[in-house]
N, C-alpha and C. Protein backbone atom coordinates (compact mmCIF):
# COMPACT_ATOMS: atom_id res chain seq x y z
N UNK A 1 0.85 -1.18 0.00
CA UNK A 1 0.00 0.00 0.00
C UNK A 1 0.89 1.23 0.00
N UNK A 2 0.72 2.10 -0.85
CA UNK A 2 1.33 3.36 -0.78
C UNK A 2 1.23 4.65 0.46
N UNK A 3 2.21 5.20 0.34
CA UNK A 3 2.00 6.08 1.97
C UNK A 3 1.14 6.63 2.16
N UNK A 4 0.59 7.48 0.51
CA UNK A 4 -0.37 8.56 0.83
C UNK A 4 -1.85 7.64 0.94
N UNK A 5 -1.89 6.69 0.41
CA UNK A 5 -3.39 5.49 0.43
C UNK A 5 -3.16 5.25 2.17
N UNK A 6 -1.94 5.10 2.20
CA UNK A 6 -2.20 4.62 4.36
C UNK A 6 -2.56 6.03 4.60
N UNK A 7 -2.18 7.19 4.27
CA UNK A 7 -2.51 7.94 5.40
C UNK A 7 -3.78 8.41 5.65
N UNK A 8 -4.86 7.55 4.08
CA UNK A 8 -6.17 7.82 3.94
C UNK A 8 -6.96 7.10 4.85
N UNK A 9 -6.31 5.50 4.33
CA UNK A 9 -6.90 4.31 4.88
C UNK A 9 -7.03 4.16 6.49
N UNK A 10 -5.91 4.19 7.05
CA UNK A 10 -5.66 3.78 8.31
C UNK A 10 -6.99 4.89 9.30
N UNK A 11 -6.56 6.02 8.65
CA UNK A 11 -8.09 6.39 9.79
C UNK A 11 -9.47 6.26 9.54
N UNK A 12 -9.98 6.23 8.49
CA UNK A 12 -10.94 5.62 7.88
C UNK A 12 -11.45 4.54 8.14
N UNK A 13 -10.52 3.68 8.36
CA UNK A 13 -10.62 2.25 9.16
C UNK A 13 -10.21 2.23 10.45
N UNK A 14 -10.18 3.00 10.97
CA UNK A 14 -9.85 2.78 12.56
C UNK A 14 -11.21 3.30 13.21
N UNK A 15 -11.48 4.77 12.50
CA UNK A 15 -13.09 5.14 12.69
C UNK A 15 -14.09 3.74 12.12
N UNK A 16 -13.90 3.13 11.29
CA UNK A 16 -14.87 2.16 10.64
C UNK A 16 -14.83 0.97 11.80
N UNK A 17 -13.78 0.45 12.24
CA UNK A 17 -13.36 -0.50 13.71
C UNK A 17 -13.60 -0.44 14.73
N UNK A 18 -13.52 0.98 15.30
CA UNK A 18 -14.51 1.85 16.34
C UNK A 18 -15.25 1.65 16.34
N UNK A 19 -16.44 2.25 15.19
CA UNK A 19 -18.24 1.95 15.26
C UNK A 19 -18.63 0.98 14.94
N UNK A 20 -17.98 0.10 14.44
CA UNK A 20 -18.56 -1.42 14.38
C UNK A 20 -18.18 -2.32 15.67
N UNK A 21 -17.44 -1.60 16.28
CA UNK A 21 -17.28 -2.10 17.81
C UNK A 21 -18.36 -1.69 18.89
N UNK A 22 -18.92 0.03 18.60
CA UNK A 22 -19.68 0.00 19.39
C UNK A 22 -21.26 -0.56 19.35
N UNK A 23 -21.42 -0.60 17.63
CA UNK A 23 -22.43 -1.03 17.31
C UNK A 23 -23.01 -2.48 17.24
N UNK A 24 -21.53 -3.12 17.67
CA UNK A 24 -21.88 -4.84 17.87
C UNK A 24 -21.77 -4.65 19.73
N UNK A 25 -21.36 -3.76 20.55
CA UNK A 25 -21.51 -3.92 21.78
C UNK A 25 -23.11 -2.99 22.46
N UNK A 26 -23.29 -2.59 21.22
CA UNK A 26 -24.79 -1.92 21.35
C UNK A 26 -25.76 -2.83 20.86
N UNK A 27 -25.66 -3.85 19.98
CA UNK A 27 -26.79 -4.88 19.98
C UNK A 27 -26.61 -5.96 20.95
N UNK A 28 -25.45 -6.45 21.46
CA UNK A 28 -25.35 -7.62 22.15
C UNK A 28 -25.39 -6.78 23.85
N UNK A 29 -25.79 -5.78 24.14
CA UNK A 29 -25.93 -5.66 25.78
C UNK A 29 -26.91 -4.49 26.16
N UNK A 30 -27.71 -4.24 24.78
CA UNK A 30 -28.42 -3.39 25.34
C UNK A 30 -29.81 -4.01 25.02
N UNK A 31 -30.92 -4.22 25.62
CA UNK A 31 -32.60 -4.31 25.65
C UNK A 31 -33.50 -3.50 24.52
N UNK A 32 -33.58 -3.63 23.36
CA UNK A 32 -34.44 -2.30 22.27
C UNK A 32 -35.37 -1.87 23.05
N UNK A 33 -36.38 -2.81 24.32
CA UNK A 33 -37.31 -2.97 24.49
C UNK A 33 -37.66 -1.73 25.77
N UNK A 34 -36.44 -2.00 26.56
CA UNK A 34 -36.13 -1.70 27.64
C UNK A 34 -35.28 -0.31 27.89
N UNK A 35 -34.60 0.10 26.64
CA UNK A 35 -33.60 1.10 26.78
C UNK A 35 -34.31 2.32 26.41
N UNK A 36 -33.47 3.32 26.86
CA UNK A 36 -34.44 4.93 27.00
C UNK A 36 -33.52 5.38 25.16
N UNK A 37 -33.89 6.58 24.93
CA UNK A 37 -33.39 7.46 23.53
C UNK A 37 -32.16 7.58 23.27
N UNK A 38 -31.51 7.43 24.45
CA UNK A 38 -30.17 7.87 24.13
C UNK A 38 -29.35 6.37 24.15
N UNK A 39 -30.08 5.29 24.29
CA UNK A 39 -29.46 4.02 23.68
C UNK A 39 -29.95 3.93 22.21
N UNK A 40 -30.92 4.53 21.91
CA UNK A 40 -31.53 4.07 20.46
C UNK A 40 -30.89 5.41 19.74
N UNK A 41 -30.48 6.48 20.51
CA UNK A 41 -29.59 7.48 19.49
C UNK A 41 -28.37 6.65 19.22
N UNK A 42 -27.56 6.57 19.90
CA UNK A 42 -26.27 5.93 20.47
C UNK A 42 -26.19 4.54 19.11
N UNK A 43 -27.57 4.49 19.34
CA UNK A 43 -27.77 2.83 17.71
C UNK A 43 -27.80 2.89 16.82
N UNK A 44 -28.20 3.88 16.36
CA UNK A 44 -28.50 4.50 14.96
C UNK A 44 -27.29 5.44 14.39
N UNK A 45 -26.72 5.92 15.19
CA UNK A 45 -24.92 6.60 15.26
C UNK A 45 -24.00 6.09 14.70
N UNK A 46 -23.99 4.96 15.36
CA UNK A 46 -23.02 3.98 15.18
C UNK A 46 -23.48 3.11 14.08
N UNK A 47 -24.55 2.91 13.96
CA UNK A 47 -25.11 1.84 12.36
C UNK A 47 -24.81 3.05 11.72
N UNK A 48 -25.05 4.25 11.30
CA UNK A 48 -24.99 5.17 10.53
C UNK A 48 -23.47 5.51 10.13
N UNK A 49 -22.46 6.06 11.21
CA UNK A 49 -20.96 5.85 11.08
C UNK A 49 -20.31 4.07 10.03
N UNK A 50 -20.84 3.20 10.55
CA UNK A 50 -20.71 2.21 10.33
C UNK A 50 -20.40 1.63 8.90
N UNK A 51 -22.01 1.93 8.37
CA UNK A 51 -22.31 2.33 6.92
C UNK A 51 -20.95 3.28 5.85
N UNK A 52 -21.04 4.45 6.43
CA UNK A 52 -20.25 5.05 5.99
C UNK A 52 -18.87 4.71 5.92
N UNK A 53 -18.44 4.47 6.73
CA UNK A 53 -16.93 4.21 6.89
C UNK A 53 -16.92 2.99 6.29
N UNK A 54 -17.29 1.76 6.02
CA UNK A 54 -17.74 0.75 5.17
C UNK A 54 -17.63 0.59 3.94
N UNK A 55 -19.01 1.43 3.41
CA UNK A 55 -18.95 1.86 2.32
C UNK A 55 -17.86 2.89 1.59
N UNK A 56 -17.37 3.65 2.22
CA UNK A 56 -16.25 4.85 1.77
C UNK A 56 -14.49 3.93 1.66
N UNK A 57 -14.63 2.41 2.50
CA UNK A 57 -13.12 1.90 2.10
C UNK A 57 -13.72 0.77 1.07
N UNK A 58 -14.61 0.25 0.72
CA UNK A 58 -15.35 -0.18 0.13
C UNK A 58 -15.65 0.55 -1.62
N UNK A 59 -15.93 1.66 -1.75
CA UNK A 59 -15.60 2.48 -2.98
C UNK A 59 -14.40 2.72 -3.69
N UNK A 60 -13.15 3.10 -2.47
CA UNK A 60 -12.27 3.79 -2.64
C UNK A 60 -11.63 2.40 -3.59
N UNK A 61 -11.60 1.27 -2.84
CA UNK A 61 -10.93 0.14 -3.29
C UNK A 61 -11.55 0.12 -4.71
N UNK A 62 -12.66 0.14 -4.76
CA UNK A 62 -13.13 -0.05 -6.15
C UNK A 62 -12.78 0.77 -7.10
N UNK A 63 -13.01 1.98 -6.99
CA UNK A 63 -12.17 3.31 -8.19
C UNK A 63 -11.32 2.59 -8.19
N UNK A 64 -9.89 2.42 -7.01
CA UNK A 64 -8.72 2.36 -7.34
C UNK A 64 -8.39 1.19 -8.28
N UNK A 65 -9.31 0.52 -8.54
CA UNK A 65 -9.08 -1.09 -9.18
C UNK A 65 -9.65 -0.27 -10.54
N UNK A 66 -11.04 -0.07 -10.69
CA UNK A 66 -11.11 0.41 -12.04
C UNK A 66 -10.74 1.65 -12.59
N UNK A 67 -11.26 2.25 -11.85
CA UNK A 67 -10.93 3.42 -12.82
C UNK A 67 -9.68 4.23 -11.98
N UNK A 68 -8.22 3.74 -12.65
CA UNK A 68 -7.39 5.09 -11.53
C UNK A 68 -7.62 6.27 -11.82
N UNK A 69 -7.35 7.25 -11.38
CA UNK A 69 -7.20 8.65 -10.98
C UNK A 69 -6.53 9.08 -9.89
N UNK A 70 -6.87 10.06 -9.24
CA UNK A 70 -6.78 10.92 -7.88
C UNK A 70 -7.32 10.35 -6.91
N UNK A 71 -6.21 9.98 -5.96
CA UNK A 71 -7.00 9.46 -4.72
C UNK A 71 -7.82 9.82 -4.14
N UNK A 72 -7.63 11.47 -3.78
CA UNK A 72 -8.29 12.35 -2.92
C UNK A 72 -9.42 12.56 -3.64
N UNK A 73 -9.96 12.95 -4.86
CA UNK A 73 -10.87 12.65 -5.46
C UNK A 73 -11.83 11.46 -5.57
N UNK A 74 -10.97 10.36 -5.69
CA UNK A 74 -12.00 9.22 -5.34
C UNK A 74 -12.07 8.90 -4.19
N UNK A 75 -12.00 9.50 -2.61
CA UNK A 75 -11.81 9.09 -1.95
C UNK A 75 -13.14 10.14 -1.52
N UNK A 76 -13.18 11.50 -1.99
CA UNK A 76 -13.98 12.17 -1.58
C UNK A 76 -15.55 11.68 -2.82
N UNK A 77 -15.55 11.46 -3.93
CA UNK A 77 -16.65 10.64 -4.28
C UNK A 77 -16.99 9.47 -3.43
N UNK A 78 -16.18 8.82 -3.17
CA UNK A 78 -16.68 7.48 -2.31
C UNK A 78 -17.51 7.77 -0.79
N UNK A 79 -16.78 9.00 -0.54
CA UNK A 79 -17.05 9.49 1.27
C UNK A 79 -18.43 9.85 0.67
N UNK A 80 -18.88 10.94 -0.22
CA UNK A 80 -20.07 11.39 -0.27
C UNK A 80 -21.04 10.27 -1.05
N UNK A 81 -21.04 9.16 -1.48
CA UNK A 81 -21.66 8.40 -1.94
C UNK A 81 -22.13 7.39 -1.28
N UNK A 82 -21.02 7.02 0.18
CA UNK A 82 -21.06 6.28 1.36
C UNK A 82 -21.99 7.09 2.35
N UNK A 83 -22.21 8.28 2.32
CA UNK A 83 -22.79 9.10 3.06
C UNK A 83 -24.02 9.09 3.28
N UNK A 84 -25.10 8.92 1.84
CA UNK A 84 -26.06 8.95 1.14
C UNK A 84 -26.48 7.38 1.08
N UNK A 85 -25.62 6.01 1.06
CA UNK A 85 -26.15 4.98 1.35
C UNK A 85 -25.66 5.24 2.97
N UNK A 86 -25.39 5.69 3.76
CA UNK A 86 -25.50 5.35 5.23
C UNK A 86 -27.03 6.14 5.46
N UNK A 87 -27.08 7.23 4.72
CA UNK A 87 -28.71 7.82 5.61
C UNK A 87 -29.53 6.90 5.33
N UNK A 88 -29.53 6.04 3.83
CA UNK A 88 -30.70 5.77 3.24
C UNK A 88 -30.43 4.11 4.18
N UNK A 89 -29.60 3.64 4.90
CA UNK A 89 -29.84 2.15 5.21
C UNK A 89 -30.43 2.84 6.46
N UNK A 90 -29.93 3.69 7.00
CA UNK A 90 -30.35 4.16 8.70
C UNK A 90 -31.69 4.92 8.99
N UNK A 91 -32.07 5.34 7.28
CA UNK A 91 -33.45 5.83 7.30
C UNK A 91 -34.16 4.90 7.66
N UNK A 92 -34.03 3.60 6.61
CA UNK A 92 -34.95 2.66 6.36
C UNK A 92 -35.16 1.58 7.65
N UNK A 93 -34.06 1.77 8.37
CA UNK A 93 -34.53 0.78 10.16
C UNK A 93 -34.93 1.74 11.01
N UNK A 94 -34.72 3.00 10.56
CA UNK A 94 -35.58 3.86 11.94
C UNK A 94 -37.25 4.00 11.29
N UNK A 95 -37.03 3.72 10.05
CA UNK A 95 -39.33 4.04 9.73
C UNK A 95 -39.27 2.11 10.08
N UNK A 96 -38.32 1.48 9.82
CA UNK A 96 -38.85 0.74 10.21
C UNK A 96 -39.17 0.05 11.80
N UNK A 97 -38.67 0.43 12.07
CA UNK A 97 -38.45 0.65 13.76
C UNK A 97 -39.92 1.36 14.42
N UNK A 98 -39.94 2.51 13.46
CA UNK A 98 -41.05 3.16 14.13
C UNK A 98 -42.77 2.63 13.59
N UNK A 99 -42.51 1.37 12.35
CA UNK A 99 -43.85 1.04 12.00
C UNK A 99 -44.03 2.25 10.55
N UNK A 100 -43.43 2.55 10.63
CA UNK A 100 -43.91 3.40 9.34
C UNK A 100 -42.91 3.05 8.04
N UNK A 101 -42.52 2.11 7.61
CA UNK A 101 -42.01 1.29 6.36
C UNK A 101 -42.70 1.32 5.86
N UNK A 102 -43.12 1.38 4.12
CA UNK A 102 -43.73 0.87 3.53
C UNK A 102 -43.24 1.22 2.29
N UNK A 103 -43.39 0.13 1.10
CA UNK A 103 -42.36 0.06 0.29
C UNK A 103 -42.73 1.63 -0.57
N UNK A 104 -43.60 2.18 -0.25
CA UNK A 104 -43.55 3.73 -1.00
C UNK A 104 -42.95 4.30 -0.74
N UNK A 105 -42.63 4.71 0.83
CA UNK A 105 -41.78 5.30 1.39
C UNK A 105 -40.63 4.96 1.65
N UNK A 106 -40.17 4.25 1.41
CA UNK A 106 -38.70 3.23 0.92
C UNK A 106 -38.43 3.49 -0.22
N UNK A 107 -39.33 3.65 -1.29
CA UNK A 107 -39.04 3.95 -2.87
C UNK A 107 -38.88 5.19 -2.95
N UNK A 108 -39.20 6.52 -2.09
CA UNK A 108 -39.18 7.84 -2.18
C UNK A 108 -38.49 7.99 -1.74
N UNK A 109 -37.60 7.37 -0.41
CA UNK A 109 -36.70 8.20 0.39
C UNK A 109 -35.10 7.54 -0.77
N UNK A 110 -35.46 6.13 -1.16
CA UNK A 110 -34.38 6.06 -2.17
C UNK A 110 -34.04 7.13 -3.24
N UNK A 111 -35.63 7.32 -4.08
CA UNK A 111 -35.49 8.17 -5.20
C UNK A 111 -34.89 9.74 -4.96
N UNK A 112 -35.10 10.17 -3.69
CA UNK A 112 -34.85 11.55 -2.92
C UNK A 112 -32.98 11.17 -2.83
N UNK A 113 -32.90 10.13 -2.40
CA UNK A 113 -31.30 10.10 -1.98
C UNK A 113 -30.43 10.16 -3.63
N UNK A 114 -30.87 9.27 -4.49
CA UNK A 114 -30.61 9.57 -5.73
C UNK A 114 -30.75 10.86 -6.76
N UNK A 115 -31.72 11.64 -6.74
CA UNK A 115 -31.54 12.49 -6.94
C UNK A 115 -30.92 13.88 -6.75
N UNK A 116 -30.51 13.25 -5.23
CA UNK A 116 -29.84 14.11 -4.35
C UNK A 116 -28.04 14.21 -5.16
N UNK A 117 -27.74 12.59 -5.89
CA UNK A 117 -26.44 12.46 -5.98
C UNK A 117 -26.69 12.35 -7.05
N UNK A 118 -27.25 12.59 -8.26
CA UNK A 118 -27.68 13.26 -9.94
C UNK A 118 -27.25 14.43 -9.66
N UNK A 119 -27.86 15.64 -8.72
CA UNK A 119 -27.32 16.91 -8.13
C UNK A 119 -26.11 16.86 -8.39
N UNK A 120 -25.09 16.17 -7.53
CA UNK A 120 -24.05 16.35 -7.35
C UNK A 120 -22.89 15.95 -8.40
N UNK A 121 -23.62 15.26 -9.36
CA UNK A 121 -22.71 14.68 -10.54
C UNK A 121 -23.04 15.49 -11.58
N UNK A 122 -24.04 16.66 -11.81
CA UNK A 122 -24.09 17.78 -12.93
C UNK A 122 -23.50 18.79 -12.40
């Protein structure tokens, strides 16, 4: 791995190691049933971080395989593209969480997130 790819990677993935630490010690010891807001903020944080940091070493690898370029460039497409699938997975367990899923509103909050990143590619 090259220096300037570690000096991307390594925190990217240390944040990504972090919240998947707290977010596997937030499903295995906390009650959904039983816990007050600031365990179910605290859940959705960390699934949300999770996502992102995931998805963003998850992209980066991919540009870098197909298409080279600029790291920092694909690194900042990947961050904002990881961003937009972290709201839209963390949207979709909090309506579903709250009973309000339904595949319309799953199809809108997708089509909203996509259009959001059409925006950003004109």
């Amino acid at each position: 791995m090259h220096h300037t790819t570690r000096a991307y990677f390594v925190p990217v993935g240390a944040g990504t190691l972090f919240s998947l630490l707290a977010l596997v010690l937030i499903v295995w010891f906390v009650n959904p049933f039983a816990a007050g807001a600031i365990a179910h903020t605290f859940f959705y944080i960390s699934l949300f971080l999770s996502a992102v940091g995931i998805f963003t070493l998850i992209g980066v690898q991919l540009r870098k395989r197909l298409l080279p370029g600029i790291l920092v460039e694909q690194l900042r497409v990947s961050f904002r593209q990881a961003f937009l699938i972290g709201i839209i997975i963390t949207g979709l367990i909090l309506l579903q969480a709250n009973d309000l899923l339904f595949w319309w509103v799953g199809l809108t909050l997708i089509l909203f997130i996509t259009s959001i990143e059409v925006l950003f590619n004109t």
